[in-house]
C-alpha atoms as a PDB file:
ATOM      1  CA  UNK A   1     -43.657 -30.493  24.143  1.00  0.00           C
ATOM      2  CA  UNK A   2     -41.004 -30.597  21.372  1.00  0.00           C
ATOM      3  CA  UNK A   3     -41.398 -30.182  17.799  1.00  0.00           C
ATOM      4  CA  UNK A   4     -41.459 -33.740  16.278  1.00  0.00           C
ATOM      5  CA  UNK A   5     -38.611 -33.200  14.091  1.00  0.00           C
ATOM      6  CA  UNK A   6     -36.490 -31.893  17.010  1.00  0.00           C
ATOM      7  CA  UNK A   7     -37.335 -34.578  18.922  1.00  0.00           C
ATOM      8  CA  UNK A   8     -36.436 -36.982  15.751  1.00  0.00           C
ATOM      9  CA  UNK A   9     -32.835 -35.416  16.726  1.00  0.00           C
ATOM     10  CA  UNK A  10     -32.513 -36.890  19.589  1.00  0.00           C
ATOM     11  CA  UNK A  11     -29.454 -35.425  21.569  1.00  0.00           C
ATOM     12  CA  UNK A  12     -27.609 -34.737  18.179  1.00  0.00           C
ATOM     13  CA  UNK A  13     -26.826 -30.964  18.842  1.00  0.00           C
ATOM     14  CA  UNK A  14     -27.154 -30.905  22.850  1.00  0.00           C
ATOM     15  CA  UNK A  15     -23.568 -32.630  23.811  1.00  0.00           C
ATOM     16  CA  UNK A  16     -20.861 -30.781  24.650  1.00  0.00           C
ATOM     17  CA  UNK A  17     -18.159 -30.257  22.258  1.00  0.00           C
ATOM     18  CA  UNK A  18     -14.594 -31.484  23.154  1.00  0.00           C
ATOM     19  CA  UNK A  19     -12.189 -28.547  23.426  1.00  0.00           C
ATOM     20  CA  UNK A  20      -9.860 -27.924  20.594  1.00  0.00           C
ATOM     21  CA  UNK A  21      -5.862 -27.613  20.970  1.00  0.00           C
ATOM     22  CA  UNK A  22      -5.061 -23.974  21.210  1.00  0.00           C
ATOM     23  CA  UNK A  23      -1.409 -22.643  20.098  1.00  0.00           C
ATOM     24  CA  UNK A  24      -0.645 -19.860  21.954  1.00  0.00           C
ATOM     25  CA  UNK A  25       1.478 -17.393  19.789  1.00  0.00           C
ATOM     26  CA  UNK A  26       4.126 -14.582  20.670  1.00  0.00           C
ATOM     27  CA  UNK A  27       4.000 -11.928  18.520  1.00  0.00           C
ATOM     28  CA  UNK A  28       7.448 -10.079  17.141  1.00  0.00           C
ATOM     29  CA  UNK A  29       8.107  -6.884  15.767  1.00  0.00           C
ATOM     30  CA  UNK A  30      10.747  -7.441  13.196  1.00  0.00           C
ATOM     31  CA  UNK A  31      13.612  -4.870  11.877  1.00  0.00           C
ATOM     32  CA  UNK A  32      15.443  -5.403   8.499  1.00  0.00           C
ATOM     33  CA  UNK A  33      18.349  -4.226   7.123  1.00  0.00           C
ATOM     34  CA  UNK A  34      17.431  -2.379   4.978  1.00  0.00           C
ATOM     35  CA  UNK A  35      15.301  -0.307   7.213  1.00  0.00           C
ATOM     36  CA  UNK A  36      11.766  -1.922   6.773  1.00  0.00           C
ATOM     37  CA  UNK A  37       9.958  -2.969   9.497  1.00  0.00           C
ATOM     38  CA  UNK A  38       7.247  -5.176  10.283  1.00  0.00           C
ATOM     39  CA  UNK A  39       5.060  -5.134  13.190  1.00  0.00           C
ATOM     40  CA  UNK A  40       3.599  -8.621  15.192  1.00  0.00           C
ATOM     41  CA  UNK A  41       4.935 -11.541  13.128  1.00  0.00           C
ATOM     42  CA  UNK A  42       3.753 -14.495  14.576  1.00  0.00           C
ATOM     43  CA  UNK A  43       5.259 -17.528  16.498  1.00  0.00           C
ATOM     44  CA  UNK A  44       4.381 -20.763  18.551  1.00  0.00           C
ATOM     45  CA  UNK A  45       5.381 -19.691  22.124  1.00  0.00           C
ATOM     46  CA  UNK A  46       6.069 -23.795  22.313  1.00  0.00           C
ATOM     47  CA  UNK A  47       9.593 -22.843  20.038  1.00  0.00           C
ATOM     48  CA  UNK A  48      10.527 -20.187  22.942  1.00  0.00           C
ATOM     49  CA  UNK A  49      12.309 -20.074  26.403  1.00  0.00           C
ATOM     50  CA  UNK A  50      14.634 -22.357  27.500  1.00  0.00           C
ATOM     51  CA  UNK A  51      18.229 -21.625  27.114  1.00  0.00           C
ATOM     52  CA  UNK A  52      17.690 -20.441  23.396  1.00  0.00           C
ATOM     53  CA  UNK A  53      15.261 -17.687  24.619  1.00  0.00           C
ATOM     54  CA  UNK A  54      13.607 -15.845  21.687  1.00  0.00           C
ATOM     55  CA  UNK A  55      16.504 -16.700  19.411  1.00  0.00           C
ATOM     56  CA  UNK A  56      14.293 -19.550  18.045  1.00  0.00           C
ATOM     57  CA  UNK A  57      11.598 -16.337  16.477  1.00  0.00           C
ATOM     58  CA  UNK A  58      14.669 -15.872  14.385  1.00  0.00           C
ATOM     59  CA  UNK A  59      14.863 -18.579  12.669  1.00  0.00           C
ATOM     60  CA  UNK A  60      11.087 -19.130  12.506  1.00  0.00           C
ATOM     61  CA  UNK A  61      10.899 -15.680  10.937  1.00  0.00           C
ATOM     62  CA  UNK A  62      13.795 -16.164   8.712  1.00  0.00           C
ATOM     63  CA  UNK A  63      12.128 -20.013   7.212  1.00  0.00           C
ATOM     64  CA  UNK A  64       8.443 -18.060   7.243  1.00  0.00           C
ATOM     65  CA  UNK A  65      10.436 -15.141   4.814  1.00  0.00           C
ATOM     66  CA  UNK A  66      11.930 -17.670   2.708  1.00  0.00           C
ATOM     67  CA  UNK A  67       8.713 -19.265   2.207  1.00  0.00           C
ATOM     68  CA  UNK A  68       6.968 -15.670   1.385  1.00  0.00           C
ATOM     69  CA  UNK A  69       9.922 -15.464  -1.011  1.00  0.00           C
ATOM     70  CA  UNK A  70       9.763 -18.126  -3.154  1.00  0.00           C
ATOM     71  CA  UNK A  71       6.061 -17.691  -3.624  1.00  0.00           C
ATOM     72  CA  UNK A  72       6.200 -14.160  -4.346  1.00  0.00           C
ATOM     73  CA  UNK A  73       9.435 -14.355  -6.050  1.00  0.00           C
ATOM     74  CA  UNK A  74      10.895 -10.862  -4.298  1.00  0.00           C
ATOM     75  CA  UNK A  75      13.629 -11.281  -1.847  1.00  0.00           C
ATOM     76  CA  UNK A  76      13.497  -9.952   1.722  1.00  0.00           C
ATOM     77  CA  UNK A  77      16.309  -7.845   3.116  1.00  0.00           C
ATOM     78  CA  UNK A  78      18.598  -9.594   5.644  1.00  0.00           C
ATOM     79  CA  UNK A  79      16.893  -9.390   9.629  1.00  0.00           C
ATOM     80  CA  UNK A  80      18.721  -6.571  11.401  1.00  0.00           C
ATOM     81  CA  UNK A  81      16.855  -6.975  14.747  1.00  0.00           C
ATOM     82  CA  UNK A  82      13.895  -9.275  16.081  1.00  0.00           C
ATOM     83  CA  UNK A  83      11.905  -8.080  19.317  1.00  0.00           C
ATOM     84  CA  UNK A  84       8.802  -9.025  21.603  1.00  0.00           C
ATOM     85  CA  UNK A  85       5.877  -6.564  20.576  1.00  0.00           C
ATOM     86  CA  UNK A  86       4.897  -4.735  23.069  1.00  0.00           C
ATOM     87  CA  UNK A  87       8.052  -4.373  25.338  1.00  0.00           C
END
């Protein structure tokens, strides 16, 4: 028998959950100008492939540093290079 106050419950926490959305990221390794690199920056893989390719992490990257820049207040270096991590 069950516990009265599980069975007060009813089916409460036996349902299934619905699944959630899932954005599947590509991760970049990112070269600057000025020599500094950073290693699996983050992007929707919904923005890649197609004609564009990966050029689309460039941009993303560059809007995501502008961001980081106005908050912090420090400037990034200009992006030299952008690659997939892991080729």
């Amino acid at each position: 028998m069950l516990p009265l106050e599980y069975a007060a419950q009813g089916n409460e926490g036996m349902g299934r959950r619905k699944p959630t959305a899932r954005i599947e990221l590509v991760l970049f390794n990112v070269i600057y100008e000025d020599g500094t690199v950073t290693s699996n920056r983050k992007v929707p893989s919904s923005m890649l492939g197609g004609l564009a390719g990966d050029a689309p992490a460039r941009h993303f990257i560059e809007a995501q540093d502008r961001e980081i820049a106005e908050r912090s207040g420090r400037a990034r270096a200009r992006i030299k290079s952008v690659h997939r991590a892991g080729r």
